[in-house]
Protein backbone atom coordinates (compact mmCIF):
# COMPACT_ATOMS: atom_id res chain seq x y z
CA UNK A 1 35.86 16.09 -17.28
CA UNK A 2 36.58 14.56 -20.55
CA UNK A 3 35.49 16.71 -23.74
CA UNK A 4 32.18 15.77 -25.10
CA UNK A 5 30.62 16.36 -28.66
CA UNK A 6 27.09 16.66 -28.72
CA UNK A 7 24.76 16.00 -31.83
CA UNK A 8 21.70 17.84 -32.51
CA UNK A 9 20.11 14.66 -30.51
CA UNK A 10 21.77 12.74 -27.78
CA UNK A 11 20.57 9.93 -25.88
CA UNK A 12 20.92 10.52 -21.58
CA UNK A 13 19.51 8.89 -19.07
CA UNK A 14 18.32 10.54 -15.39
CA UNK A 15 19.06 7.83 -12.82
CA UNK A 16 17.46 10.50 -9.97
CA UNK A 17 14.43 10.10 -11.56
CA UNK A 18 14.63 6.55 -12.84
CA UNK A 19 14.49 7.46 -16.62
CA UNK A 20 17.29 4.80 -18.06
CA UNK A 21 16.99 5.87 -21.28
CA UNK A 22 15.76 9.28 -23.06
CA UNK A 23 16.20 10.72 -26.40
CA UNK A 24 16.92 15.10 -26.15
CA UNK A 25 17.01 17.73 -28.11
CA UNK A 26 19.46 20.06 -27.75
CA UNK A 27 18.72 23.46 -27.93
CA UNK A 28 21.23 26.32 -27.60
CA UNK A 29 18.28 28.89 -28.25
CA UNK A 30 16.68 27.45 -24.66
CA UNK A 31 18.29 28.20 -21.33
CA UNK A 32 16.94 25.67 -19.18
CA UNK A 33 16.17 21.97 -19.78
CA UNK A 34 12.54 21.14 -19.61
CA UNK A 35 11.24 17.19 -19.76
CA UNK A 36 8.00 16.15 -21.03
CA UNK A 37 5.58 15.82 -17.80
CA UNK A 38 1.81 15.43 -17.22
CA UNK A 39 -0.09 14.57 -13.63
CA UNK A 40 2.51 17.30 -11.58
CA UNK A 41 1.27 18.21 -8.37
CA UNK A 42 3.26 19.47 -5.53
CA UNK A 43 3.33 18.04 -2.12
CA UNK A 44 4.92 18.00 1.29
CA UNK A 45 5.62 20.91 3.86
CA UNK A 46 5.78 24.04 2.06
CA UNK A 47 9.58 24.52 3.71
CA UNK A 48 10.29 21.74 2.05
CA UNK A 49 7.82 20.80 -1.34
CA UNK A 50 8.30 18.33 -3.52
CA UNK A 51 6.84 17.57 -6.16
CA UNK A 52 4.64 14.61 -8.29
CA UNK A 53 4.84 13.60 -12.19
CA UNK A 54 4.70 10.97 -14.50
CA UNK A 55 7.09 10.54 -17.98
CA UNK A 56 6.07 8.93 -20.96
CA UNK A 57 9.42 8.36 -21.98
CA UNK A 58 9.00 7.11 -25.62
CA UNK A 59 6.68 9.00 -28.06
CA UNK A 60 3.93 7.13 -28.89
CA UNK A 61 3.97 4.78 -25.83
CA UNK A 62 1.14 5.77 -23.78
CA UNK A 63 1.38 2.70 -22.03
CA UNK A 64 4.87 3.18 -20.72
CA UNK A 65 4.57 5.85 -17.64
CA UNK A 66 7.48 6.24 -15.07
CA UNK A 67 6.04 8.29 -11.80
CA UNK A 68 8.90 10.57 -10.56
CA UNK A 69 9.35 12.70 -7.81
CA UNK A 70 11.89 15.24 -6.50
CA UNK A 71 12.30 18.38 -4.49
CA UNK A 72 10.80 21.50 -6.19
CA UNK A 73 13.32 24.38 -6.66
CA UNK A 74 11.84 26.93 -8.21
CA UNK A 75 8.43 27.98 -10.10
CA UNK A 76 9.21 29.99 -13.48
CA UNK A 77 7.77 31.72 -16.34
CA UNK A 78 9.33 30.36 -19.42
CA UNK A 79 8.73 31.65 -22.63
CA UNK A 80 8.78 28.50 -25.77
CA UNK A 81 9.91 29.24 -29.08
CA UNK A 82 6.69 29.87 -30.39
CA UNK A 83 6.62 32.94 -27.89
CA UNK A 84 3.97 31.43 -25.28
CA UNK A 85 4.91 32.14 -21.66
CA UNK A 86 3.78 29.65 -19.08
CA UNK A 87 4.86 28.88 -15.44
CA UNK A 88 6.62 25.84 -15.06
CA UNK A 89 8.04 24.05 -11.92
CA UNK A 90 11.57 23.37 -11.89
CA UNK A 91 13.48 20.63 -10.59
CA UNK A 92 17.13 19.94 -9.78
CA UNK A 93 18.06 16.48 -11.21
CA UNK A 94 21.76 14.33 -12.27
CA UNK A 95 22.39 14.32 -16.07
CA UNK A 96 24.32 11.07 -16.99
CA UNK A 97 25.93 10.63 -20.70
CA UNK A 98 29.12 8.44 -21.67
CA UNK A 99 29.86 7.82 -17.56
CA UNK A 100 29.59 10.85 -17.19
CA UNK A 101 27.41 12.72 -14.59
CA UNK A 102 26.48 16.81 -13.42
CA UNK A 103 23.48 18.95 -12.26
CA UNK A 104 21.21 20.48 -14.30
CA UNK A 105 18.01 22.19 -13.46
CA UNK A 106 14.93 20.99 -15.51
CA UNK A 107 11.49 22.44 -16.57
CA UNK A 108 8.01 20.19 -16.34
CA UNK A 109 6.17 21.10 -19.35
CA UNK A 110 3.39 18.64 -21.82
CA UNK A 111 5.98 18.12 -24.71
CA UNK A 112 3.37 15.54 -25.53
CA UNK A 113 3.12 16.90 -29.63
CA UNK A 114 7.15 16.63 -29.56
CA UNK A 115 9.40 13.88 -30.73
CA UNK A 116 11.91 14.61 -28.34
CA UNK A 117 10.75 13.66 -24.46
CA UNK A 118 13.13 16.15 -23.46
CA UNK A 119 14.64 19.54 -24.34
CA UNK A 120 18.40 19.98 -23.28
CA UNK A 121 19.00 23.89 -22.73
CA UNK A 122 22.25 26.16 -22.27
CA UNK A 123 22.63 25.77 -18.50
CA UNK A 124 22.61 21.87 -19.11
CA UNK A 125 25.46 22.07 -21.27
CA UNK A 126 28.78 22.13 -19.21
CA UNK A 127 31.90 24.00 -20.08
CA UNK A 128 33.30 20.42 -21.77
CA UNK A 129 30.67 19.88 -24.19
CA UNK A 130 30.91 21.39 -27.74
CA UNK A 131 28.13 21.14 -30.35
CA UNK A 132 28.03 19.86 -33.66
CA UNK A 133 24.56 21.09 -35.29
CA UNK A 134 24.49 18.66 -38.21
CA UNK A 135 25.13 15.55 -36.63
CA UNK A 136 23.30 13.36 -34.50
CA UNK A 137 23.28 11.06 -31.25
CA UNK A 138 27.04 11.19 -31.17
CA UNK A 139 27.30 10.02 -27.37
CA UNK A 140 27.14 6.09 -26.91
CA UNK A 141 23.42 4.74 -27.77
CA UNK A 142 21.08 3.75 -25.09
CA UNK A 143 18.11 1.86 -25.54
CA UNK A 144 14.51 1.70 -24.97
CA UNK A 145 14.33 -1.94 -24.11
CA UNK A 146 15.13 -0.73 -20.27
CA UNK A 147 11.30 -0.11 -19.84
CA UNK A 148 10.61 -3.76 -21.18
CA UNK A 149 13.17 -6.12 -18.52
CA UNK A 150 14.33 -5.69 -14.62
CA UNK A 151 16.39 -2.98 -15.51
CA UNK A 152 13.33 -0.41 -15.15
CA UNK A 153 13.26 -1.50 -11.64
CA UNK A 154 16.40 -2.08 -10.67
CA UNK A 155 17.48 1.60 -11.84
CA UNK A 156 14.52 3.33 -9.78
CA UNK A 157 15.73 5.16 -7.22
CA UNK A 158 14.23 5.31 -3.57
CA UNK A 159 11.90 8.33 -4.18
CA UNK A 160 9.69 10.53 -2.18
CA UNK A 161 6.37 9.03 -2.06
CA UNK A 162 3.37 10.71 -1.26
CA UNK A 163 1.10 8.13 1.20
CA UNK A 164 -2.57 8.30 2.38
CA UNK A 165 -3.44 6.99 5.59
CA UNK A 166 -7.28 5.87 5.87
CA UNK A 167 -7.78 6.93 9.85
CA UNK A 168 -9.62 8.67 11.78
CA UNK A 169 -7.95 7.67 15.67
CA UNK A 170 -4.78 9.47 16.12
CA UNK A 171 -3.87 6.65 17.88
CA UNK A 172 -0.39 4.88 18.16
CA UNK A 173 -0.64 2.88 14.78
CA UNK A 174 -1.43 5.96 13.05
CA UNK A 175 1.42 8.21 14.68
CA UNK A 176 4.05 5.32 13.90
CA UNK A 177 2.49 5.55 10.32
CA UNK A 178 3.12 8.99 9.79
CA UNK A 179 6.27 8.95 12.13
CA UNK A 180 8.30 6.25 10.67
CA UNK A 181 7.02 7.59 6.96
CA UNK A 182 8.61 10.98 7.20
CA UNK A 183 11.62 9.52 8.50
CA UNK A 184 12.50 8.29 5.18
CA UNK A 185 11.67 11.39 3.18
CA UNK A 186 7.93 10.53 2.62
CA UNK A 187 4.97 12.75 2.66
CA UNK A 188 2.39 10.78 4.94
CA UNK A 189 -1.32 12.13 4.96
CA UNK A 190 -4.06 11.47 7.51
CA UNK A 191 -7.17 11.41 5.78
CA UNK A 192 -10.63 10.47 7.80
CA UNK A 193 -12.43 8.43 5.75
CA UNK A 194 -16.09 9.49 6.76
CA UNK A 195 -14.96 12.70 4.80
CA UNK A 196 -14.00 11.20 2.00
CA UNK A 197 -16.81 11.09 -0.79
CA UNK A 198 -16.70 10.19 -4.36
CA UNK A 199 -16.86 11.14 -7.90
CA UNK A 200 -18.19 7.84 -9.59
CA UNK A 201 -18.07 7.59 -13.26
CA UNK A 202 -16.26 5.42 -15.94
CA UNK A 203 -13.66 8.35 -17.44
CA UNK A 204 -12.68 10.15 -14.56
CA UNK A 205 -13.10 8.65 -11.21
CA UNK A 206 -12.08 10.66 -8.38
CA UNK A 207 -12.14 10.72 -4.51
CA UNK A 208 -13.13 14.10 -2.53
CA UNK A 209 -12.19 15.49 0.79
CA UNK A 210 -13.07 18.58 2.39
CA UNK A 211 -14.05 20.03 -0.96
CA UNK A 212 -11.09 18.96 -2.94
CA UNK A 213 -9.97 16.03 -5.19
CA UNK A 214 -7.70 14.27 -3.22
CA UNK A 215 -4.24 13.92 -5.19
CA UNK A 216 -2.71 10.97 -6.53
CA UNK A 217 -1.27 9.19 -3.85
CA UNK A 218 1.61 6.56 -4.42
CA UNK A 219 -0.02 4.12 -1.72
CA UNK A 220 -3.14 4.19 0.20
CA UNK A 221 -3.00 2.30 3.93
CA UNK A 222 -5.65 1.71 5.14
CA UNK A 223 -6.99 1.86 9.00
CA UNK A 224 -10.80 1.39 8.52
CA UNK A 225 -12.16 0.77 11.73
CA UNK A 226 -15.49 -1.82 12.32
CA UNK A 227 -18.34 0.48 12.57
CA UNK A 228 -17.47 2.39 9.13
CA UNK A 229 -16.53 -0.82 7.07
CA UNK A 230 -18.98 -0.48 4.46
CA UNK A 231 -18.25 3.06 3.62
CA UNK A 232 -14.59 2.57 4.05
CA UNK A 233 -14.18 -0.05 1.85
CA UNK A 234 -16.76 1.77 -0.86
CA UNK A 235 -13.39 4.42 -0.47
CA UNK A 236 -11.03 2.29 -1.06
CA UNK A 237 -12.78 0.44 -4.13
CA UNK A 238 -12.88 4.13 -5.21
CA UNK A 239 -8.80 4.33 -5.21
CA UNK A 240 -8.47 0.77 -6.35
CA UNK A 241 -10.66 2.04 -9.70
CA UNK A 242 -7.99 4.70 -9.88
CA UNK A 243 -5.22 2.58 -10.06
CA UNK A 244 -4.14 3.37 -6.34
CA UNK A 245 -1.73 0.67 -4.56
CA UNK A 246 -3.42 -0.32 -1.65
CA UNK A 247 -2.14 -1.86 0.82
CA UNK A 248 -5.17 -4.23 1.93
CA UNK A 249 -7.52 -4.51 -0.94
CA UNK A 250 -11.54 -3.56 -0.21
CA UNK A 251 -12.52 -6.88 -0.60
CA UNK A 252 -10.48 -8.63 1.73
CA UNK A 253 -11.27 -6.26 4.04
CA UNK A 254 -15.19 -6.85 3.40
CA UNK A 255 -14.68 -10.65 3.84
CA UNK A 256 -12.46 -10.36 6.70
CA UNK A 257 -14.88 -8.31 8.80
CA UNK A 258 -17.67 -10.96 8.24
CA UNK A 259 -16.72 -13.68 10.35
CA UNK A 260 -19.20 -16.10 9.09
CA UNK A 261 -18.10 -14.85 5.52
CA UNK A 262 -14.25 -15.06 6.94
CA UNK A 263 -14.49 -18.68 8.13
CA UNK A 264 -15.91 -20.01 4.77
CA UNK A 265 -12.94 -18.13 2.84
CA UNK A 266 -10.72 -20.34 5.54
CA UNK A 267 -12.74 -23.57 4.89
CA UNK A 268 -12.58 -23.16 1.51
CA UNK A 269 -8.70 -22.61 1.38
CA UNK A 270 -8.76 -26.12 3.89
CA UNK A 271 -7.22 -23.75 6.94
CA UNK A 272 -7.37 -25.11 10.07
CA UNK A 273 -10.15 -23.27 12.30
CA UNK A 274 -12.40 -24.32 15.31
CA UNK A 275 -15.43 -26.33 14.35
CA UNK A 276 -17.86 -23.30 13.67
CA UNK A 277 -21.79 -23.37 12.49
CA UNK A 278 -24.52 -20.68 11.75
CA UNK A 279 -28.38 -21.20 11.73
CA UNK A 280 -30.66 -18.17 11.22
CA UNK A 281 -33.46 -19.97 12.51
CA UNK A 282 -34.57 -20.25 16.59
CA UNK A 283 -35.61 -23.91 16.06
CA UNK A 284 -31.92 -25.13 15.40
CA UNK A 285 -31.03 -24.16 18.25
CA UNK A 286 -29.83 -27.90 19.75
CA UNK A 287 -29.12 -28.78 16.17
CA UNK A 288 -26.91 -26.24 15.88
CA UNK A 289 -24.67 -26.74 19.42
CA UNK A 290 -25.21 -30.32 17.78
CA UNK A 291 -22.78 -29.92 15.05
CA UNK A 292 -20.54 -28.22 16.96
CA UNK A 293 -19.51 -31.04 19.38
CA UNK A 294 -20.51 -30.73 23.65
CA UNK A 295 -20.04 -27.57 25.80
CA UNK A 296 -18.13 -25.31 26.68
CA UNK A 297 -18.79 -23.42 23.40
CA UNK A 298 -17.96 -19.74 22.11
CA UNK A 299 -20.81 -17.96 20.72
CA UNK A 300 -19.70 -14.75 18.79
CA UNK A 301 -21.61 -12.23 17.08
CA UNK A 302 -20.78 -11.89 13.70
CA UNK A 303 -19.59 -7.94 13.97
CA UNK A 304 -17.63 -8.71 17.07
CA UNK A 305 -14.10 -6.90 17.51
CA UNK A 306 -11.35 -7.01 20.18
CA UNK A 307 -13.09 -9.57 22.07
CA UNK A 308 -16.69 -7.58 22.39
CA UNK A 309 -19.28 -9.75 21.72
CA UNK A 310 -17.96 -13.04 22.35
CA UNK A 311 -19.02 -15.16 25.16
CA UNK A 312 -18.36 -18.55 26.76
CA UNK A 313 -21.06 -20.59 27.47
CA UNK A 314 -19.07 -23.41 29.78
CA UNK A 315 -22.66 -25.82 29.89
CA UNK A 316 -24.94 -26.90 27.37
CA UNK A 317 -27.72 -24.71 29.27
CA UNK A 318 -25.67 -21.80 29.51
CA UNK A 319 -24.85 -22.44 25.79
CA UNK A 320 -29.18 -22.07 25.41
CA UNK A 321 -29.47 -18.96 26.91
CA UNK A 322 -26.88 -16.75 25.34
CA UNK A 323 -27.93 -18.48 22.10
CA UNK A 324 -31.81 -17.55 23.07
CA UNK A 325 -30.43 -13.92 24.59
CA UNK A 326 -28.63 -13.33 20.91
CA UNK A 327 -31.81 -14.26 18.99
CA UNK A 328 -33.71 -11.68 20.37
CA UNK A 329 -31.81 -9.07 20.06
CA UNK A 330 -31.80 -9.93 16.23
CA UNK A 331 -28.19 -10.67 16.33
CA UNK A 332 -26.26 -12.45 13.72
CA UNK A 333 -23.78 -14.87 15.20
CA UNK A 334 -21.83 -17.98 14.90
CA UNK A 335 -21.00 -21.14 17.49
CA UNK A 336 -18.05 -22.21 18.05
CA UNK A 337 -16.02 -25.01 19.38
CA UNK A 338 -13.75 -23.62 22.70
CA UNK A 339 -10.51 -25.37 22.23
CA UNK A 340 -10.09 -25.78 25.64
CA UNK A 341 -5.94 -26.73 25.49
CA UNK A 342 -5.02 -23.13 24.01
CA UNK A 343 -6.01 -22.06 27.84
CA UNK A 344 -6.49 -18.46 27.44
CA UNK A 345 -4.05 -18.09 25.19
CA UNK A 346 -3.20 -17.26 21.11
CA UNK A 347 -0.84 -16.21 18.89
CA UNK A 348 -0.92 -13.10 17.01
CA UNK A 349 0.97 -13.46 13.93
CA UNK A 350 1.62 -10.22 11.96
CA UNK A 351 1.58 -11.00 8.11
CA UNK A 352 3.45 -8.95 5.35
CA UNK A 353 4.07 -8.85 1.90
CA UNK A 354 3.76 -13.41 2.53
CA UNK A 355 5.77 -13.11 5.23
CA UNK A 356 5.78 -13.53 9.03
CA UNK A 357 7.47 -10.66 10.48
CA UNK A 358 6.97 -11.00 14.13
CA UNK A 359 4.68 -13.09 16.21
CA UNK A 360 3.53 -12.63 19.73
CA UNK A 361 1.32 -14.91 22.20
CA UNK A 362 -1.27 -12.64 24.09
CA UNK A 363 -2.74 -14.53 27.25
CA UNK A 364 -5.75 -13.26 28.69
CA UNK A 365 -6.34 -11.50 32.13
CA UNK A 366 -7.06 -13.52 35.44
CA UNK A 367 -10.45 -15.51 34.94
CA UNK A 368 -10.84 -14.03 31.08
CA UNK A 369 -10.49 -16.53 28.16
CA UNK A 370 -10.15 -13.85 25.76
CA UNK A 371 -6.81 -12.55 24.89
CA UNK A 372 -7.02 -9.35 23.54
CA UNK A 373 -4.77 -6.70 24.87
CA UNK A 374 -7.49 -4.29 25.07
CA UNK A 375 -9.24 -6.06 27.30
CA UNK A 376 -6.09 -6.16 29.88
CA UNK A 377 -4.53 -9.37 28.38
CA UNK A 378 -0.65 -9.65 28.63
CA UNK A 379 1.85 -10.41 25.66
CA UNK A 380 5.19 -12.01 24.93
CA UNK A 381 7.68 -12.48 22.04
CA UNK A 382 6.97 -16.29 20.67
CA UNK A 383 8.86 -18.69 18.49
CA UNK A 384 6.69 -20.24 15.76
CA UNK A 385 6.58 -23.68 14.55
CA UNK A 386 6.92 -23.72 10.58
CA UNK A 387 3.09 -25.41 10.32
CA UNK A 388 1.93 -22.11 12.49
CA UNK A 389 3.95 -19.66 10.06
CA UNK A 390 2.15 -21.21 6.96
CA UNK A 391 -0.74 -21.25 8.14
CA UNK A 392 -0.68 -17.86 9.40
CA UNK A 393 0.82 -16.77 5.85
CA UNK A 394 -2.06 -18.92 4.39
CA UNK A 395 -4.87 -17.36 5.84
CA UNK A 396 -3.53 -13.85 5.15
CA UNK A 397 -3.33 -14.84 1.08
CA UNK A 398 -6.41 -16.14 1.68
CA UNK A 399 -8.02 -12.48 1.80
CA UNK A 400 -5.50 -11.10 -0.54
CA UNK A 401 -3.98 -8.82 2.28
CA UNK A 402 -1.06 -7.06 1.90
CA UNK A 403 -1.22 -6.48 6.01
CA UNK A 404 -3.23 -9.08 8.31
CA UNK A 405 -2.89 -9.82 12.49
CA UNK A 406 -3.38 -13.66 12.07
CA UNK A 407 -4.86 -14.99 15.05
CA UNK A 408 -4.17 -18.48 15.84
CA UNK A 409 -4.85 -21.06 18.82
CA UNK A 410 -2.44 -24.08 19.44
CA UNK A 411 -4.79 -27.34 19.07
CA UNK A 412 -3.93 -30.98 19.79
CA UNK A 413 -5.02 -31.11 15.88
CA UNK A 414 -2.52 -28.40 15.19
CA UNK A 415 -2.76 -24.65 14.71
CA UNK A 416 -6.51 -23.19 14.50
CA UNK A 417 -7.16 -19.53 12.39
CA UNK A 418 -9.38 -17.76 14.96
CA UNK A 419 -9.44 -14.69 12.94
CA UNK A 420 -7.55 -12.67 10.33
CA UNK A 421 -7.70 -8.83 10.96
CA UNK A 422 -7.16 -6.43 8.12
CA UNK A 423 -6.49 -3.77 10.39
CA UNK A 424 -3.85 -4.78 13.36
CA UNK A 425 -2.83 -2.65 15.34
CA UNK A 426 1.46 -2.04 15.80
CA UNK A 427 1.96 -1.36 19.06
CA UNK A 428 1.29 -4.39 21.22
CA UNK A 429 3.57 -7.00 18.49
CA UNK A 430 6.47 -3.89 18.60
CA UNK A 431 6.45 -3.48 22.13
CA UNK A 432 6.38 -7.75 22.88
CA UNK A 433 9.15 -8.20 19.89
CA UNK A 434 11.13 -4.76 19.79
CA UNK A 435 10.93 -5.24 16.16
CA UNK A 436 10.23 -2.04 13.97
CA UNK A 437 7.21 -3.71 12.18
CA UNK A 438 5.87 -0.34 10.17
CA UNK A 439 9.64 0.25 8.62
CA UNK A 440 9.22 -3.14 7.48
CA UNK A 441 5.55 -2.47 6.12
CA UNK A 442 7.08 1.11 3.87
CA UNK A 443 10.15 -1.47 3.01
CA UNK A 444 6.95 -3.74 0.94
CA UNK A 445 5.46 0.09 -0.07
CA UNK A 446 8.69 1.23 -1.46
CA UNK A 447 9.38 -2.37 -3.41
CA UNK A 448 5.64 -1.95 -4.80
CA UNK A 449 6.00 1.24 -6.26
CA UNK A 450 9.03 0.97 -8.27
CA UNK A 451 7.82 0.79 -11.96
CA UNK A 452 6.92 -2.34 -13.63
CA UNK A 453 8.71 -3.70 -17.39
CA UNK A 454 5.89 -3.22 -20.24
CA UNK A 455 5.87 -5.66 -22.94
CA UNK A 456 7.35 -4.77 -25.86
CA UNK A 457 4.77 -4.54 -28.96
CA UNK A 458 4.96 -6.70 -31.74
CA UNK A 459 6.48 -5.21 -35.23
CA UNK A 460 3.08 -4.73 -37.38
């Protein structure tokens, strides 16, 4: 390597950690490097930790935090200058100065009352690097506006994120969650949600499990299943109000769940959807088939899921009695035109990120109008028509979800939103379309993660 001369202060950068720019000390009297750090928890197998921290990378800037993660090396006591002894984790990360590039190993420490983000020790300085005590920043200058533009993002690395999943079926979804996760270095926890419970105030929020503050995760996905929505979405609000990426947001959740709630999100947005009305009252009872249109009709309770709940009443009488059989059992439910040219069939578009990323039509089982695979219903791989992808990527905006199953019938009016589901499950769409659907869910995790540019402050 070429000779370097070093100043008392050098500008580096860490590209392994996506740190662009950083000012150091240097520090013959040191050994090992150590990098101003605060939030560091470990995580992952303990063959293999790793382990979690944010930088403030410019003194002063609060505001500008980088997360970082790497493996964990070692845990040491270091002794400071000041002759305090404290046990540090140490990491293994690439120092890069003038094109230049080696090992080093680094210290996490709270340099937060120091100028300097970042302490360059002995073991850090390579056998082609003399020192020059009274000078400074000798080695070409970097600058800070790389945390204000693209560059931030486009300089952070693919890192080890640590990923809750909100389940409590160790069911296929869940496996591929964890599965396809770990594959690409992340740590991916299962957490039930009905053992979550929360720490609710305005300076510290927290979320509990088992007895413990839960960590902070990088992502939260969740997998909140019918009968617990309430609760699970109070859970995620709790992560949201930590700052927590989550995939599918609490209230999109909440509104997709309702389906009379769902349908006026739709009809608000001007989606297409079957003509649907509501009445709370047992009078309206003709009124309400009334402004529907003439049997057959689909009456659906209003908590129905994976085709429970919904029945077709193929004559105006028949329409009468489940309507009458409904009211007393104090249900809540919705009527429905049956579009009768979709024959048993819909399309099950899978939504990500704005994007359709595979689509499916499910037909129902001999004599069954629903379609739902877990009621024996078949599926295929289906091409699309462009007004069935927008609407589809419509109606999953719609709800603000990061994740939706778009469910749509094919009208002589054009496609028809039968329901958005915040929760869909992978394996019918991956088995129809042999498409690898959850690596393309982490691929919108990972892009979501990287750090964003922070404006720059105005000169006072």
């Amino acid at each position: 390597m070429e000779e370097l001369v070093f100043g008392w202060e050098e500008w580096v950068a860490l590209p392994d950690l996506g740190l662009p720019a950083i000012k150091a000390k240097v520090d013959t009297g040191a050994r090992t490097s150590a990098l101003h750090a605060h939030d560091i928890e470990v995580f992952g197998p303990a063959a293999k930790p790793k382990v979690r921290f944010n930088v403030h990378p410019i003194a002063g800037r609060e505001d500008i935090v980088i997360t970082c993660s790497a493996p964990l090396v070692d845990r040491r006591e270091v002794t400071s200058s000041n002759g305090e002894s404290e046990q540090r984790y140490v990491i293994s990360s690439t120092l890069t100065v003038a094109d230049q590039q080696w090992p080093i190993e680094i210290t996490l420490t709270n340099r937060a009352g120091m100028t300097s983000r970042m302490l360059l020790g002995r073991q850090a300085l390579a056998d082609h690097i003399s020192i020059s005590a009274t000078e400074r920043r000798l080695q070409p200058e970097l600058s800070y506006d790389a945390y204000h533009d693209a560059t931030v993002r486009r300089t952070a690395p693919q890192r080890a994120l640590r990923i809750a999943v909100l389940s409590r079926e160790n069911n296929y979804s869940t496996r591929r969650l964890v599965e396809v996760g770990e594959a690409r270095g992340h740590v991916v926890e299962v957490i039930d949600t009905t053992r979550c419970y929360m720490a609710i105030n305005a300076m510290a929020p927290e979320v509990h499990y088992d007895g413990k503050r839960l960590p902070r995760y990088d992502a939260v996905i969740p997998r909140i299943g019918a009968s617990i929505t309430p609760y699970g979405t109070a859970v995620i609000r709790q992560f949201e109000t930590i700052g927590t990426y989550c995939v599918n947001g609490s209230a999109g959740i909440t509104a997709s769940r309702d389906k009379l709630h769902a349908h006026q999100v739709l009809a608000s947005k001007k989606i297409g959807m079957p003509t649907t009305a509501f009445a709370a009252s047992p009078k309206d009872t003709s009124n309400l088939m009334g402004l529907v249109g003439t049997a057959p009709l689909i009456v659906k309770l209003l908590e129905s899921t994976q085709g429970k709940g919904v029945v077709l009443a193929e004559t105006k009488k028949a329409a009468e009695s489940v309507i009458d059989a409904f009211r007393g059992l104090k249900a809540n439910f919705l009527v429905q035109d049956f579009v009768k040219e979709a024959a048993g069939e819909d399309i099950r578009c899978l939504v990500i990120a704005g994007k359709v990323v595979a689509a499916m039509k499910r037909t129902g089982a001999e004599g069954d109008f629903r379609s739902n695979l877990h009621r024996g219903g078949s599926a295929k791989v289906v091409r699309i028509s462009k007004e069935e992808r927008e609407t589809a990527v419509r109606a999953a905006r719609a709800f603000g979800l990061g994740k939706a199953g778009v469910d749509l019938l094919r009208s002589e009016s054009g496609p028809k939103v039968l329901e958005v589901n915040s929760s869909p499950g992978f394996e019918g769409i991956e088995m129809a379309t042999g498409k690898d659907i959850v690596g393309k869910l982490y691929d919108e995790i990972e892009a979501r993660v990287k750090p964003q540019p922070v404006r720059r402050r105005k000169s006072g």
